[in-house]
C-alpha atoms as a PDB file:
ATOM      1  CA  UNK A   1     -28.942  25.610 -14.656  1.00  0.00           C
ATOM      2  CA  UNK A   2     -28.637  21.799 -13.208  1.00  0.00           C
ATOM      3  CA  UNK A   3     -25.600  21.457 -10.875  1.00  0.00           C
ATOM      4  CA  UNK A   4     -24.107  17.991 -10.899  1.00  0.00           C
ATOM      5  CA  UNK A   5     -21.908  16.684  -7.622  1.00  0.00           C
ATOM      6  CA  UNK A   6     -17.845  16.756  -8.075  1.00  0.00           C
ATOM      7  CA  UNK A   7     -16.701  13.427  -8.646  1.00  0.00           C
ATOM      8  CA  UNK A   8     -13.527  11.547  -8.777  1.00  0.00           C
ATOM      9  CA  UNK A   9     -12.594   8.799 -11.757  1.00  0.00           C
ATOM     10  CA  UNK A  10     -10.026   6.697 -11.688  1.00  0.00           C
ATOM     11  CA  UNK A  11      -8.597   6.501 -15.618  1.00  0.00           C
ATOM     12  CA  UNK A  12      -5.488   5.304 -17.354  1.00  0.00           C
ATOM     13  CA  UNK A  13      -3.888   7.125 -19.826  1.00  0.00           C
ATOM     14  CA  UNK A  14      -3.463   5.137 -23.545  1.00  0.00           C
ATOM     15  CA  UNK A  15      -1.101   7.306 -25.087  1.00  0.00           C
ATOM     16  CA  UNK A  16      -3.766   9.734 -26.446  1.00  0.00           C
ATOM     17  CA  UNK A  17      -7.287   9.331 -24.716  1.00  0.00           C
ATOM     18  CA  UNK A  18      -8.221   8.924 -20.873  1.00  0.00           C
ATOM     19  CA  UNK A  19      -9.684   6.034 -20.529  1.00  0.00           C
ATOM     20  CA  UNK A  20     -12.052   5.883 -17.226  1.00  0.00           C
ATOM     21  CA  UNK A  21     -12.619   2.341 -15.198  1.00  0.00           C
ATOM     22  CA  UNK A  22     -15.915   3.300 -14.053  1.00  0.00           C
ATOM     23  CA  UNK A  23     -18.197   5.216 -16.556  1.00  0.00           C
ATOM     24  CA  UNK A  24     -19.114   8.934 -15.009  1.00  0.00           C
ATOM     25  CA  UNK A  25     -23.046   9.393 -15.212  1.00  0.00           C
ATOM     26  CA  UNK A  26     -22.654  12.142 -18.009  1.00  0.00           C
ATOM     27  CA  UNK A  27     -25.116  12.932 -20.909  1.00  0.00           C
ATOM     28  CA  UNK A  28     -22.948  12.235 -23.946  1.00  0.00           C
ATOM     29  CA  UNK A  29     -20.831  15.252 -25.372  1.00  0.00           C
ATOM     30  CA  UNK A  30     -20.880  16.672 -21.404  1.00  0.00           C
ATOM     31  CA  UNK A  31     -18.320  19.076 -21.423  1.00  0.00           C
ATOM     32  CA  UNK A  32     -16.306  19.017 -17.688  1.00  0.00           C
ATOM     33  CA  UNK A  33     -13.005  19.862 -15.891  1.00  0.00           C
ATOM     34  CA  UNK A  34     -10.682  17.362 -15.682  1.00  0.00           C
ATOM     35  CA  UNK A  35      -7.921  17.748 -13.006  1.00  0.00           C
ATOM     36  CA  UNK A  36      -4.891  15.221 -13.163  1.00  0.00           C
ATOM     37  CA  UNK A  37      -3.511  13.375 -10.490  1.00  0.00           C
ATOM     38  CA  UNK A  38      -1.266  10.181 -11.043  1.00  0.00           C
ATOM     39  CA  UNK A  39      -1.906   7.719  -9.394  1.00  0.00           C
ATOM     40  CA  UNK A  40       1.422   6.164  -7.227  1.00  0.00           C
ATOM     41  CA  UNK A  41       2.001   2.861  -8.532  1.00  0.00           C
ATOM     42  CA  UNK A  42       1.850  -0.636  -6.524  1.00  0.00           C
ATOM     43  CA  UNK A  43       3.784  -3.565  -5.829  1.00  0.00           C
ATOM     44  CA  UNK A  44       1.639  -6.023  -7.165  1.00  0.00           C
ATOM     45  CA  UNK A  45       3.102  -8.321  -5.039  1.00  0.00           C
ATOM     46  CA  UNK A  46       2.671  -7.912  -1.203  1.00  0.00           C
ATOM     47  CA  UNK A  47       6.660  -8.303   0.775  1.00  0.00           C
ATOM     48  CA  UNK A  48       7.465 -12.113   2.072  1.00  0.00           C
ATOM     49  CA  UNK A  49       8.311 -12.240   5.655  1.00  0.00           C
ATOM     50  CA  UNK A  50      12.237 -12.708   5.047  1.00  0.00           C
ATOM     51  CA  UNK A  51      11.836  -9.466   2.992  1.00  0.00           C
ATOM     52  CA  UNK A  52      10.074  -7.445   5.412  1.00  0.00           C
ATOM     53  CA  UNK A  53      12.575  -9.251   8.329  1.00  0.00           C
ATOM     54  CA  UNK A  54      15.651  -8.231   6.081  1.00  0.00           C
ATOM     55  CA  UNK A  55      14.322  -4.711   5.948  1.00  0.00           C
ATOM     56  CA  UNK A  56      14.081  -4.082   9.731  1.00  0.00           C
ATOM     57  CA  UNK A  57      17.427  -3.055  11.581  1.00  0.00           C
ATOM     58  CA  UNK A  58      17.174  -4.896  14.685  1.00  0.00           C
ATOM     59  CA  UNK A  59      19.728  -4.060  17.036  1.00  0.00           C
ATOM     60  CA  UNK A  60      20.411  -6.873  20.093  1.00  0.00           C
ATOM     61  CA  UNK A  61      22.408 -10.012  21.044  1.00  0.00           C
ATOM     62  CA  UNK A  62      23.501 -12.634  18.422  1.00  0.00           C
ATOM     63  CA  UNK A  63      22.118 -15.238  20.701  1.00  0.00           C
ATOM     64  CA  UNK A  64      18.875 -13.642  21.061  1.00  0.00           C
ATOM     65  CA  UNK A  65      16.704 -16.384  19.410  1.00  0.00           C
ATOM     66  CA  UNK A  66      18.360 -19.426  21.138  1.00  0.00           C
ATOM     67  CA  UNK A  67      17.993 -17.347  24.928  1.00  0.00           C
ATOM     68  CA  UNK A  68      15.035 -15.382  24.385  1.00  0.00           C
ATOM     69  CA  UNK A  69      13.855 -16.350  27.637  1.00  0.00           C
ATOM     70  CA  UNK A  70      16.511 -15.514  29.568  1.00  0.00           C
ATOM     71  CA  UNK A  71      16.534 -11.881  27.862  1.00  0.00           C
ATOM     72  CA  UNK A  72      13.263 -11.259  28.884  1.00  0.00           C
ATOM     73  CA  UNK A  73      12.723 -13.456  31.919  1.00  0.00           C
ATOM     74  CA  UNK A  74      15.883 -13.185  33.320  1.00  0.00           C
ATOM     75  CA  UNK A  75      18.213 -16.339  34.196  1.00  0.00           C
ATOM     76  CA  UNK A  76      15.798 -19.269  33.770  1.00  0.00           C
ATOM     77  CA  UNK A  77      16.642 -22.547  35.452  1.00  0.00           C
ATOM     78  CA  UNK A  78      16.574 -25.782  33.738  1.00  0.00           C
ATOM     79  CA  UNK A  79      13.246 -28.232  33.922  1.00  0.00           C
ATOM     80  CA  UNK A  80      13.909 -31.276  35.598  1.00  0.00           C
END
């Protein structure tokens, strides 16, 4: 009896047949196991920055951005 290596297909689902992206390296009419796992879905679009900002709970000073400097340098004198 040939033994063939496990392998894992990605396929999507029509309605009525699984329908894999890549094609498995099977003699036709092949019987196997299939095992189901859904896939989680993706954003197909990445987060923009004000998204990703909006999302973060940042907790601090309401002048932070105009005296960021003195926050993390201390009192910082003026240039001359």
């Amino acid at each position: 009896m040939k033994r063939l290596q496990i392998a894992s297909v990605e396929a999507t689902f029509d309605g009525e047949v699984l329908r894999p992206k890549q094609i498995p390296n099977l003699a036709p009419d092949t019987r196997v196991i299939v095992t189901i796992q859904p896939v989680e879905a993706q954003d197909s679009s990445p987060a923009s920055f004000l998204q990703t900002a909006r999302s973060v709970n940042i907790e601090g000073p309401s002048d932070l951005a105009i005296n960021v400097d003195s926050y993390l340098y201390g009192e910082v004198k003026d240039e001359v």
